[in-house]
N, C-alpha and C. Protein backbone atom coordinates (compact mmCIF):
# COMPACT_ATOMS: atom_id res chain seq x y z
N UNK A 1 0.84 -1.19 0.00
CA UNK A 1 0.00 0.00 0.00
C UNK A 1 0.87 1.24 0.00
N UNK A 2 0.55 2.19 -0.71
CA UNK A 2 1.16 3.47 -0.80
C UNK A 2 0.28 4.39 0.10
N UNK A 3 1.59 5.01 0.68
CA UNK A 3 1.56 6.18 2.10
C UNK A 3 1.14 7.16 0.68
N UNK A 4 0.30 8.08 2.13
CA UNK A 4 -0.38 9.29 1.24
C UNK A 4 0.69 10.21 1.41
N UNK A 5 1.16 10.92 0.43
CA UNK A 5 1.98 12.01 0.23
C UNK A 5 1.87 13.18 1.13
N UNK A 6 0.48 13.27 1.51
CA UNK A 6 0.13 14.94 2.27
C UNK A 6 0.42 14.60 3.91
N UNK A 7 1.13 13.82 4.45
CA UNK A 7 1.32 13.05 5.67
C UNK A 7 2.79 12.85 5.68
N UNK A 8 2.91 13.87 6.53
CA UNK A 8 4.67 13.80 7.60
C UNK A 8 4.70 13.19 8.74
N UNK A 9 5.19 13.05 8.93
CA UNK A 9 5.80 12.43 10.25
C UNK A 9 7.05 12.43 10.74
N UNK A 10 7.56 12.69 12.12
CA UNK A 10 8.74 12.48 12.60
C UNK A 10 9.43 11.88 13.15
N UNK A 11 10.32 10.82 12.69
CA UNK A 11 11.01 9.62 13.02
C UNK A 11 10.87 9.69 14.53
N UNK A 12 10.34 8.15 14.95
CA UNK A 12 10.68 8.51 16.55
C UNK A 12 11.84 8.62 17.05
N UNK A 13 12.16 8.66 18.50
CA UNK A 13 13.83 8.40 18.89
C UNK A 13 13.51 9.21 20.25
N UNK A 14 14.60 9.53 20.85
CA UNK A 14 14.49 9.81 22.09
C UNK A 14 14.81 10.92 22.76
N UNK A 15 14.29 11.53 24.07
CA UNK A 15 15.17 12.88 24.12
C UNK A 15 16.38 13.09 24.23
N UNK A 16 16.86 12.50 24.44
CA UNK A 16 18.38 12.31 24.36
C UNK A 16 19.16 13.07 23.13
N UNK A 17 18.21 12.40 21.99
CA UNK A 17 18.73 12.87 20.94
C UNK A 17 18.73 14.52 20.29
N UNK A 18 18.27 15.69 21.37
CA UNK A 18 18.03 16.48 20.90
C UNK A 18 18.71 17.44 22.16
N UNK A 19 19.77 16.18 22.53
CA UNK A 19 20.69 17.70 23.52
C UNK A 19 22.05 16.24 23.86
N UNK A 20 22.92 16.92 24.77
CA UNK A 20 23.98 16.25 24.68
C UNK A 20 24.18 16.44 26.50
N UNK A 21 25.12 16.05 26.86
CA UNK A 21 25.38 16.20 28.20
C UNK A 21 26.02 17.70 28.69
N UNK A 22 26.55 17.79 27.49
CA UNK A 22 27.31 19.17 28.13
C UNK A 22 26.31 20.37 28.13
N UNK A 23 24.81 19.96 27.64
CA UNK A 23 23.90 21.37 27.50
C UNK A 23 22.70 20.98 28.75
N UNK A 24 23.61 20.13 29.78
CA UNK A 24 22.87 19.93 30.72
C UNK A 24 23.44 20.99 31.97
N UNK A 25 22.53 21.97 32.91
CA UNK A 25 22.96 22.34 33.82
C UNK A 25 22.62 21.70 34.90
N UNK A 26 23.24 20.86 35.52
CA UNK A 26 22.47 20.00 36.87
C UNK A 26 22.47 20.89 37.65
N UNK A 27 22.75 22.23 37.91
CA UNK A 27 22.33 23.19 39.16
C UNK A 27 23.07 24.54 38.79
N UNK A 28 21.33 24.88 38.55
CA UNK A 28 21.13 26.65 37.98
C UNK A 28 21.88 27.13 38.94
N UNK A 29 22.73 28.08 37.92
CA UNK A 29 23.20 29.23 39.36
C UNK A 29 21.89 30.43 39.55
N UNK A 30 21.44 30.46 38.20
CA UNK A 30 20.18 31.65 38.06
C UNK A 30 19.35 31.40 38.78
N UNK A 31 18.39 32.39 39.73
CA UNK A 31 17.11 32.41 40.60
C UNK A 31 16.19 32.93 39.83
N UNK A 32 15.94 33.33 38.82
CA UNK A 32 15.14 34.10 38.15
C UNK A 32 14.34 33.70 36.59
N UNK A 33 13.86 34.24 36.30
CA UNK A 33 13.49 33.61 34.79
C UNK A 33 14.93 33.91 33.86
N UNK A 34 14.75 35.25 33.49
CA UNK A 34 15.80 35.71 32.99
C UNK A 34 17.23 35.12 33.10
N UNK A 35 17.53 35.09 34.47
CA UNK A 35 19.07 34.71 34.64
C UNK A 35 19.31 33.09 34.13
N UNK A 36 18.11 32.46 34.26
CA UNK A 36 18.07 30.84 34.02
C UNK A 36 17.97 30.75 32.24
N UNK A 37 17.32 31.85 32.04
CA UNK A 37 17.21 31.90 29.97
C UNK A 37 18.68 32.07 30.08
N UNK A 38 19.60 33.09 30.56
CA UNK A 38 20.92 33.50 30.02
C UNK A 38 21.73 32.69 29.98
N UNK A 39 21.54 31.59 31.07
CA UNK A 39 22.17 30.33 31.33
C UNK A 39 22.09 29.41 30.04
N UNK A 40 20.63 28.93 29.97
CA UNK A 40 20.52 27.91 28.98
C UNK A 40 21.13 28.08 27.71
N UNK A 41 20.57 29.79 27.41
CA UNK A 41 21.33 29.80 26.08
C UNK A 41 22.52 29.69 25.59
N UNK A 42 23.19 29.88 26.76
CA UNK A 42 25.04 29.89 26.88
C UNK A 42 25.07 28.51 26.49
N UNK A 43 24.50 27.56 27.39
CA UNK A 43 25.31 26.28 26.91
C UNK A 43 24.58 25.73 25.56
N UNK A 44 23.30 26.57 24.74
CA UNK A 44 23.51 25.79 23.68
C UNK A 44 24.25 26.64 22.74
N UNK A 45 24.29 27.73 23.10
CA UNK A 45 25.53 28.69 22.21
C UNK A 45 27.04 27.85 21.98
N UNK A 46 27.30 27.25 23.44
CA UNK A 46 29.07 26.67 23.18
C UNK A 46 28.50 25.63 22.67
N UNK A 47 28.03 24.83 22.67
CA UNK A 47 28.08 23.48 21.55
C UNK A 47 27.68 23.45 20.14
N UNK A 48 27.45 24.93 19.84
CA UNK A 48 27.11 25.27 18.22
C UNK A 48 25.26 25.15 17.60
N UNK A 49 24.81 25.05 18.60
CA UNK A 49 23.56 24.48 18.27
C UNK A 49 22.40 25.56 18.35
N UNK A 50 23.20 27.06 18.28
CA UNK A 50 22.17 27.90 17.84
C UNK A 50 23.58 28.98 17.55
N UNK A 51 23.10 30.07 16.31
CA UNK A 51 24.16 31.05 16.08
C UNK A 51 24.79 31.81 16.68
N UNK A 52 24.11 31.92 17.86
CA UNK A 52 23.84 32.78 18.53
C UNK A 52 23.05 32.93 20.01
N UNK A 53 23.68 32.77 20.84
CA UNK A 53 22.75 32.84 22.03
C UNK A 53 21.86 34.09 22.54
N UNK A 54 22.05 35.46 22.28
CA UNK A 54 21.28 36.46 22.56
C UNK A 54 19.72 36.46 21.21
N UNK A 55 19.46 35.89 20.29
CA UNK A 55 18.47 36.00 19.68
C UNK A 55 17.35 35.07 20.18
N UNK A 56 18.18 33.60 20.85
CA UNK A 56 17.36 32.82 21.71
C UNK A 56 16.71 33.45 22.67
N UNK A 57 17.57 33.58 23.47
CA UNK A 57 17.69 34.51 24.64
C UNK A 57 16.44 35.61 24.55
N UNK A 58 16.28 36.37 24.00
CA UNK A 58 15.64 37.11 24.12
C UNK A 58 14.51 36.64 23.35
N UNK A 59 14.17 35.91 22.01
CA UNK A 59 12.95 35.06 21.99
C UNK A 59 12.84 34.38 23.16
N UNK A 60 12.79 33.55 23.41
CA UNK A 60 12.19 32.81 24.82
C UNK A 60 11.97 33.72 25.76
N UNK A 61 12.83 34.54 26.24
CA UNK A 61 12.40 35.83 27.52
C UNK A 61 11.26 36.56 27.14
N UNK A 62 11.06 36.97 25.65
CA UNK A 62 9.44 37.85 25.01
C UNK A 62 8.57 37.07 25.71
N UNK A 63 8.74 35.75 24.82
CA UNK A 63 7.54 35.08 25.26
C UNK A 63 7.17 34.83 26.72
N UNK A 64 8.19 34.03 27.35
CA UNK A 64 7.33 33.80 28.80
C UNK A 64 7.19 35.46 29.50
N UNK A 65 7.82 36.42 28.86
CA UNK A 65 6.53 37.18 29.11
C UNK A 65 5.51 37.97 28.87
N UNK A 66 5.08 37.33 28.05
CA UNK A 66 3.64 37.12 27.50
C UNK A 66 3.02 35.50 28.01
N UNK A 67 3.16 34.49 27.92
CA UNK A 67 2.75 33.74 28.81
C UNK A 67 4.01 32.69 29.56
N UNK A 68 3.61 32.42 30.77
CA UNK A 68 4.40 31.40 31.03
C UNK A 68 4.60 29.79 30.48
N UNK A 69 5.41 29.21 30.30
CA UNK A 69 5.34 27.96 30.63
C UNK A 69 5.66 26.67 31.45
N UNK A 70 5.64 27.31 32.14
CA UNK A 70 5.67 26.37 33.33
C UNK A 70 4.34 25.69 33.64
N UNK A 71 4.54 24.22 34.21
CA UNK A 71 3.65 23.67 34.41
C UNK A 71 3.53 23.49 35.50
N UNK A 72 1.90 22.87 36.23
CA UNK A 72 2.04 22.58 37.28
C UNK A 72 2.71 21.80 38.04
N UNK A 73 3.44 20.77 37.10
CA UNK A 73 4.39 19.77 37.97
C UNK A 73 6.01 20.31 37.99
N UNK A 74 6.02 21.18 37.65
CA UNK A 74 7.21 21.80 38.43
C UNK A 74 8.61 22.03 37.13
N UNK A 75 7.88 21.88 36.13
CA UNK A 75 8.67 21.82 35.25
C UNK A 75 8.60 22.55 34.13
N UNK A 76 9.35 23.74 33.40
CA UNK A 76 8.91 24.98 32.46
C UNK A 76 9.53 24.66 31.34
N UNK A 77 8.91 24.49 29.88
CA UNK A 77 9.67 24.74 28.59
C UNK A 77 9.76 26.38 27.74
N UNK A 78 10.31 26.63 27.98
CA UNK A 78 10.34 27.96 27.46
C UNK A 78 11.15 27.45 25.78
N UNK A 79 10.84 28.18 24.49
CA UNK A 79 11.23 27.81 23.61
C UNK A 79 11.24 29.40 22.56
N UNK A 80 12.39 29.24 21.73
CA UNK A 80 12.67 30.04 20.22
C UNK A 80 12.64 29.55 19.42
N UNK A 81 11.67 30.15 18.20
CA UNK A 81 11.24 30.05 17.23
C UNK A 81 12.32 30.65 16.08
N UNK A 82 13.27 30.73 15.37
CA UNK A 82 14.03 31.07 14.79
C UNK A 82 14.33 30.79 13.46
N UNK A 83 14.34 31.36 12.28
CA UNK A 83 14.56 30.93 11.20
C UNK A 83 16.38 30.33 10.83
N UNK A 84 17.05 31.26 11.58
CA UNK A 84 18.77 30.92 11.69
C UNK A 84 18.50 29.37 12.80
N UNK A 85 17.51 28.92 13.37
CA UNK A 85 18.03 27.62 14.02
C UNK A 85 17.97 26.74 12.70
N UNK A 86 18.64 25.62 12.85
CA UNK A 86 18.88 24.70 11.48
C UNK A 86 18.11 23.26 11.94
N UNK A 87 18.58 22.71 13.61
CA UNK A 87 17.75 22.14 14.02
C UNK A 87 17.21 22.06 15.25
N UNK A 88 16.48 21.24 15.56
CA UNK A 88 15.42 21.34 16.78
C UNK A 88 16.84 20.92 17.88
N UNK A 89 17.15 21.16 19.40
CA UNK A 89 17.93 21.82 20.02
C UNK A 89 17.65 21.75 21.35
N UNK A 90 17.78 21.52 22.50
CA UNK A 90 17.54 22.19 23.81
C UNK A 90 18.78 21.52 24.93
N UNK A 91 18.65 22.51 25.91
CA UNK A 91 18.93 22.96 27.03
C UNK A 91 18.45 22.79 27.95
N UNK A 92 18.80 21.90 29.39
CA UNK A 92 17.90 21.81 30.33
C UNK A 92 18.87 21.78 31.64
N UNK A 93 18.23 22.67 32.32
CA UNK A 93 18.74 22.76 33.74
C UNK A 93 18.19 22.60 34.87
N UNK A 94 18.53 22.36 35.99
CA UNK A 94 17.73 21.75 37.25
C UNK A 94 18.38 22.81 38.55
N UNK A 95 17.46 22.88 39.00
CA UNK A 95 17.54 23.77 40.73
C UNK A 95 17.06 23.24 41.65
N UNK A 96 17.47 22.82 42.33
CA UNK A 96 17.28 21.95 43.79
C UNK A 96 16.33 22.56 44.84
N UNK A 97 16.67 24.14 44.99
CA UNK A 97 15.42 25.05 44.87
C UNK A 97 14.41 25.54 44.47
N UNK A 98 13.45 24.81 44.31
CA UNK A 98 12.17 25.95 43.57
C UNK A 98 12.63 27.40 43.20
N UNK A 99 12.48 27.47 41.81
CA UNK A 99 12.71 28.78 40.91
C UNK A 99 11.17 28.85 40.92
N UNK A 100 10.68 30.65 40.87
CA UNK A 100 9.59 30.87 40.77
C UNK A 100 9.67 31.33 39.56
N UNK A 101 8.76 30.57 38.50
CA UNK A 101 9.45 30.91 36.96
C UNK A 101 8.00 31.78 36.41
N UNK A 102 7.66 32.67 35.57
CA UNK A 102 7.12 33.32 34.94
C UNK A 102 6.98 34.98 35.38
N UNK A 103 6.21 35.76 34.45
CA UNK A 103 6.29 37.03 35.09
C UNK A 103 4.89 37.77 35.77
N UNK A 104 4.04 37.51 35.47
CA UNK A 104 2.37 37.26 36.12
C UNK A 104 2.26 36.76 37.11
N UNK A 105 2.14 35.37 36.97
CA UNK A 105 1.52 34.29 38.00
C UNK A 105 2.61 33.17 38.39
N UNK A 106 3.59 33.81 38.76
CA UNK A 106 4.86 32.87 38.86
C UNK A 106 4.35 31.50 39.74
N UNK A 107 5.66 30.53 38.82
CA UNK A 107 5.06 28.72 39.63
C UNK A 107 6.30 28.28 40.04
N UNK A 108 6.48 27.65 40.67
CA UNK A 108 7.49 26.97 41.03
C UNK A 108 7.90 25.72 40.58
N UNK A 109 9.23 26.17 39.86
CA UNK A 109 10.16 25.18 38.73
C UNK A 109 11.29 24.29 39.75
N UNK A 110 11.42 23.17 39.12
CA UNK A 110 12.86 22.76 39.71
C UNK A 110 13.21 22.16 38.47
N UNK A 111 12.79 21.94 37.07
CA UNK A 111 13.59 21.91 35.86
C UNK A 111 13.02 23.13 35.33
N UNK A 112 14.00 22.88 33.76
CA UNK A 112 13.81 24.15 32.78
C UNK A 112 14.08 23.49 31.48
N UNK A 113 13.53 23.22 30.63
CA UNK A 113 13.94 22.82 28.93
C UNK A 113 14.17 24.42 28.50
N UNK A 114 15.05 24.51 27.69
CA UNK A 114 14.95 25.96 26.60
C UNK A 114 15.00 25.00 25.46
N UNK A 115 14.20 25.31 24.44
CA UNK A 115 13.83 24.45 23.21
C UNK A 115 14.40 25.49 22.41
N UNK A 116 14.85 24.88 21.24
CA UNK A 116 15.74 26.12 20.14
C UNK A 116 14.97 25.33 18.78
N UNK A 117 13.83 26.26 18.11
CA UNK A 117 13.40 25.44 17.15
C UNK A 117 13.34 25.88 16.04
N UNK A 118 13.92 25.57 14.65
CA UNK A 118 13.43 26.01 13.49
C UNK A 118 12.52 26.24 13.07
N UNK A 119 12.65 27.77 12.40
CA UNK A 119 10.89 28.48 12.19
C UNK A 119 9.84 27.41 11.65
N UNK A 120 10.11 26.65 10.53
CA UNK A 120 9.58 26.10 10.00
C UNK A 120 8.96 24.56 10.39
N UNK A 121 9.63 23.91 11.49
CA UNK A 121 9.45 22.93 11.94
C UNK A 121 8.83 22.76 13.02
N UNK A 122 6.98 22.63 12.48
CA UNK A 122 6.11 22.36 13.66
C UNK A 122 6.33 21.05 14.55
N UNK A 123 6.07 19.95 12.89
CA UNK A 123 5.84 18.57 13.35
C UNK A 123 6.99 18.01 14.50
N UNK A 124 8.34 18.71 14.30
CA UNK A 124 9.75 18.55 15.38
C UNK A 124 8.96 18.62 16.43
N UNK A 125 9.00 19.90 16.37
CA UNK A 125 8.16 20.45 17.83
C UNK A 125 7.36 19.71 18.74
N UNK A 126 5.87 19.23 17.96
CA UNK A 126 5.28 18.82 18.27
C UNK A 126 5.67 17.71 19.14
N UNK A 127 6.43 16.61 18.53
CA UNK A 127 7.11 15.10 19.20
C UNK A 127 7.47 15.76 20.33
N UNK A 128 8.86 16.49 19.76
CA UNK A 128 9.53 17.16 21.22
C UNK A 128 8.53 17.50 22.92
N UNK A 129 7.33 18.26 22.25
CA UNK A 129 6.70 19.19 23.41
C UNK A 129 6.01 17.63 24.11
N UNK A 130 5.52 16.89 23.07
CA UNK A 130 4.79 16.28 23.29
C UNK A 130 5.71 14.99 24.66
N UNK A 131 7.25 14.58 24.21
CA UNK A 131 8.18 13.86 24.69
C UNK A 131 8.89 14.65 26.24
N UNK A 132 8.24 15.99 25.81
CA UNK A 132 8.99 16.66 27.31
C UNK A 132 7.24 16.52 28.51
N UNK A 133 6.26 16.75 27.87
CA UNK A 133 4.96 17.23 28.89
C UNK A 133 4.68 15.45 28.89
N UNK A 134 5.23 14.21 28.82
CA UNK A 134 5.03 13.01 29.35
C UNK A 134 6.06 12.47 30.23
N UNK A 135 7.31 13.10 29.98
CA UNK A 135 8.08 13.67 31.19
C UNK A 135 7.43 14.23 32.31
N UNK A 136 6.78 15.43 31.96
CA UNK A 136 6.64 16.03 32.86
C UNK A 136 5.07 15.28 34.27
N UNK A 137 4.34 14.51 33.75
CA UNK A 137 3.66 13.71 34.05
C UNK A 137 4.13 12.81 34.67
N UNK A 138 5.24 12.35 34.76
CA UNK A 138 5.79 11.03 35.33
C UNK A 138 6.16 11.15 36.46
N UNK A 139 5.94 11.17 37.71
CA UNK A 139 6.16 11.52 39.08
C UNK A 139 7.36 10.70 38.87
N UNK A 140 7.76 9.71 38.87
CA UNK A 140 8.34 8.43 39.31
C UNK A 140 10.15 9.34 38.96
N UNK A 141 9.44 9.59 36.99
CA UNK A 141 10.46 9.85 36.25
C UNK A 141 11.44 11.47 37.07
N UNK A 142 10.29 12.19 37.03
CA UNK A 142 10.78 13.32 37.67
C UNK A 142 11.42 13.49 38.59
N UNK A 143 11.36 12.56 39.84
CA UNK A 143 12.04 12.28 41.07
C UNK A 143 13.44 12.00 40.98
N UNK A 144 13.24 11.40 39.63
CA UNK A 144 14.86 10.96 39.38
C UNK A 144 15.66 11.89 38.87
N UNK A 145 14.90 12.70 37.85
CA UNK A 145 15.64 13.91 37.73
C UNK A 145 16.36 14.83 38.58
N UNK A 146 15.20 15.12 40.16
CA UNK A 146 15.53 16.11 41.43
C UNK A 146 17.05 14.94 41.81
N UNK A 147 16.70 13.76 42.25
CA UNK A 147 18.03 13.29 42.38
C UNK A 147 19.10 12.32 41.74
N UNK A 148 19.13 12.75 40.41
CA UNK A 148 20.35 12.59 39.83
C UNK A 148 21.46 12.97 40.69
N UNK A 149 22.39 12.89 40.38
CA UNK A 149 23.66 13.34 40.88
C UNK A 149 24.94 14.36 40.05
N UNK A 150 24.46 13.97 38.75
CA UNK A 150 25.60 15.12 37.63
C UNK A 150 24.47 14.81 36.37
N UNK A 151 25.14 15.74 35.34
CA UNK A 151 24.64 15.94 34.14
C UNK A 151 24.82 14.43 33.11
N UNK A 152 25.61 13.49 33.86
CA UNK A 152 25.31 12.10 33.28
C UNK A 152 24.47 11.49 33.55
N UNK A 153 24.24 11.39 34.44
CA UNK A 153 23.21 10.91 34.72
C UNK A 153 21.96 11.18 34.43
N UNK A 154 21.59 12.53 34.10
CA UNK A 154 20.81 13.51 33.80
C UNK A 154 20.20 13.04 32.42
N UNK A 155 21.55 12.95 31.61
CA UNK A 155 21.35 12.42 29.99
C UNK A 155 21.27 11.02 30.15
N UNK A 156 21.33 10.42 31.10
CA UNK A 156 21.36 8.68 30.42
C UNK A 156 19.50 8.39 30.70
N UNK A 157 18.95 9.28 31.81
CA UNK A 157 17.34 9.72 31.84
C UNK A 157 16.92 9.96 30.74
N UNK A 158 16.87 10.91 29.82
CA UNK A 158 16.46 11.74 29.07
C UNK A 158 16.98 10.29 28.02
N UNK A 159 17.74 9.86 28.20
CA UNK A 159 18.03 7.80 26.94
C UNK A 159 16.52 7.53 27.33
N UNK A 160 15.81 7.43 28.30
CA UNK A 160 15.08 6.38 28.31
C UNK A 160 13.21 7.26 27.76
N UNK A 161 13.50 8.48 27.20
CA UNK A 161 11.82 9.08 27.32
C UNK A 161 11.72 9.21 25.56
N UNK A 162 11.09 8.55 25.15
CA UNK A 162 10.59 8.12 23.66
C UNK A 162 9.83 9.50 23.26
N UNK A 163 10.44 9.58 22.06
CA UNK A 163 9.30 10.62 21.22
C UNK A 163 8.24 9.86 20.78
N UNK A 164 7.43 10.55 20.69
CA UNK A 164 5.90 9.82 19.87
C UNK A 164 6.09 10.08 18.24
N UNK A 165 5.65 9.24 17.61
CA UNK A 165 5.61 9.82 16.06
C UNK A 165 4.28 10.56 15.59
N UNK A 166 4.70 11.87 15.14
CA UNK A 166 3.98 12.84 15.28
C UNK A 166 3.37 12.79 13.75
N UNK A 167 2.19 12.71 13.75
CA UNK A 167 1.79 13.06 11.96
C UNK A 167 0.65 14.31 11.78
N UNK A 168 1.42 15.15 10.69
CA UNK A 168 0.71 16.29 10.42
C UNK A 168 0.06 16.31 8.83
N UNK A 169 -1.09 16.20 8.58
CA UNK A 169 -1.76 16.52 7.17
C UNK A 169 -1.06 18.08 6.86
N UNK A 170 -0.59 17.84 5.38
CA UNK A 170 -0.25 19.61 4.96
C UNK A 170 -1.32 20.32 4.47
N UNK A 171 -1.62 21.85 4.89
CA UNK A 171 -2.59 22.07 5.02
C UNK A 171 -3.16 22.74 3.89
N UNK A 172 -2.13 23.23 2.94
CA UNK A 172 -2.04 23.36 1.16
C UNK A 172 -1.20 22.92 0.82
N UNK A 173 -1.83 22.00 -0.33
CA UNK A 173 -1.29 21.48 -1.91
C UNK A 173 -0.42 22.04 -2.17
N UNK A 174 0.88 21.66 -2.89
CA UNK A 174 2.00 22.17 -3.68
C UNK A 174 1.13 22.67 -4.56
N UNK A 175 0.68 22.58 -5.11
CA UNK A 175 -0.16 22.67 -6.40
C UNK A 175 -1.49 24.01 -6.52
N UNK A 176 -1.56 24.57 -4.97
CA UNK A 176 -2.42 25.78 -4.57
C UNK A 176 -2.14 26.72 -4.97
């Protein structure tokens, strides 16, 4: 049987695959929203995985404030939308302290994803958001995160949380 053409999808695989160990902070020095964005973006700035860390940086800071994202289980994705990102990207750091993360209705974080995403790439996204907020659901999983012990450990976690395969209908024809 032939797959319908107007139907993407994104290979599954794992979170793992969309950060490395060294873009792990196992313990924010930042207390703040801001100081924790300046952080993340630094470490995906040194591993090459965005051009630039101040365009992140300050996308993700607009947005959460305009809304937050933080969730109720204690865990915030803040993300940039960027046409210079090439690919999907993130950054995640942990505080042993509750960070009160947003600028409204602040919640209390003890992780942080910064997502670095190409303008164009919803369906990425989608897996991704979708592979971090079943994370974020997992009491069991999360616990292990608060006590990891280093940023290896951190990443050999993030080995075990599956992307979903994400399928998007295109919503005009080449041919429109």
């Amino acid at each position: 049987m032939q797959s319908d053409p107007s139907i993407t999808s994104t290979p599954s695989g794992m979170l793992a695959d969309f950060t490395s160990e060294s873009m792990i902070v196992p313990r924010l020095r930042g207390r703040d929203t801001s100081s924790v964005l300046h952080e993340l973006s630094k470490a995906l700035e040194k591993e090459a995985c965005i051009p630039g860390m101040l365009p992140v940086y300050q996308s993700a800071l607009n947005r959460e404030y305009l809304v937050s994202t933080a969730m109720d289980c204690g865990i915030a994705f803040p993300h940039a939308r960027l046409p210079a990102v090439n690919r999907i990207c993130f950054a995640t750091g942990r505080s042993l302290e509750p960070l009160m993360w947003g600028h409204v209705n602040p919640q209390p974080v003890h992780l942080v994803f910064l997502v670095a995403v190409p303008a164009t790439d919803s369906v990425g996204y989608l897996a991704l958001l979708s592979a971090l907020t079943k994370l974020g659901k997992n009491e069991v999983l999360r616990r292990r995160f608060l006590a990891a012990e280093d940023a290896a450990e951190i990443y050999s976690l993030l080995k075990t949380v599956e992307l979903p395969i994400v399928r998007s209908a295109e919503l005009l024809s080449p041919t429109a």
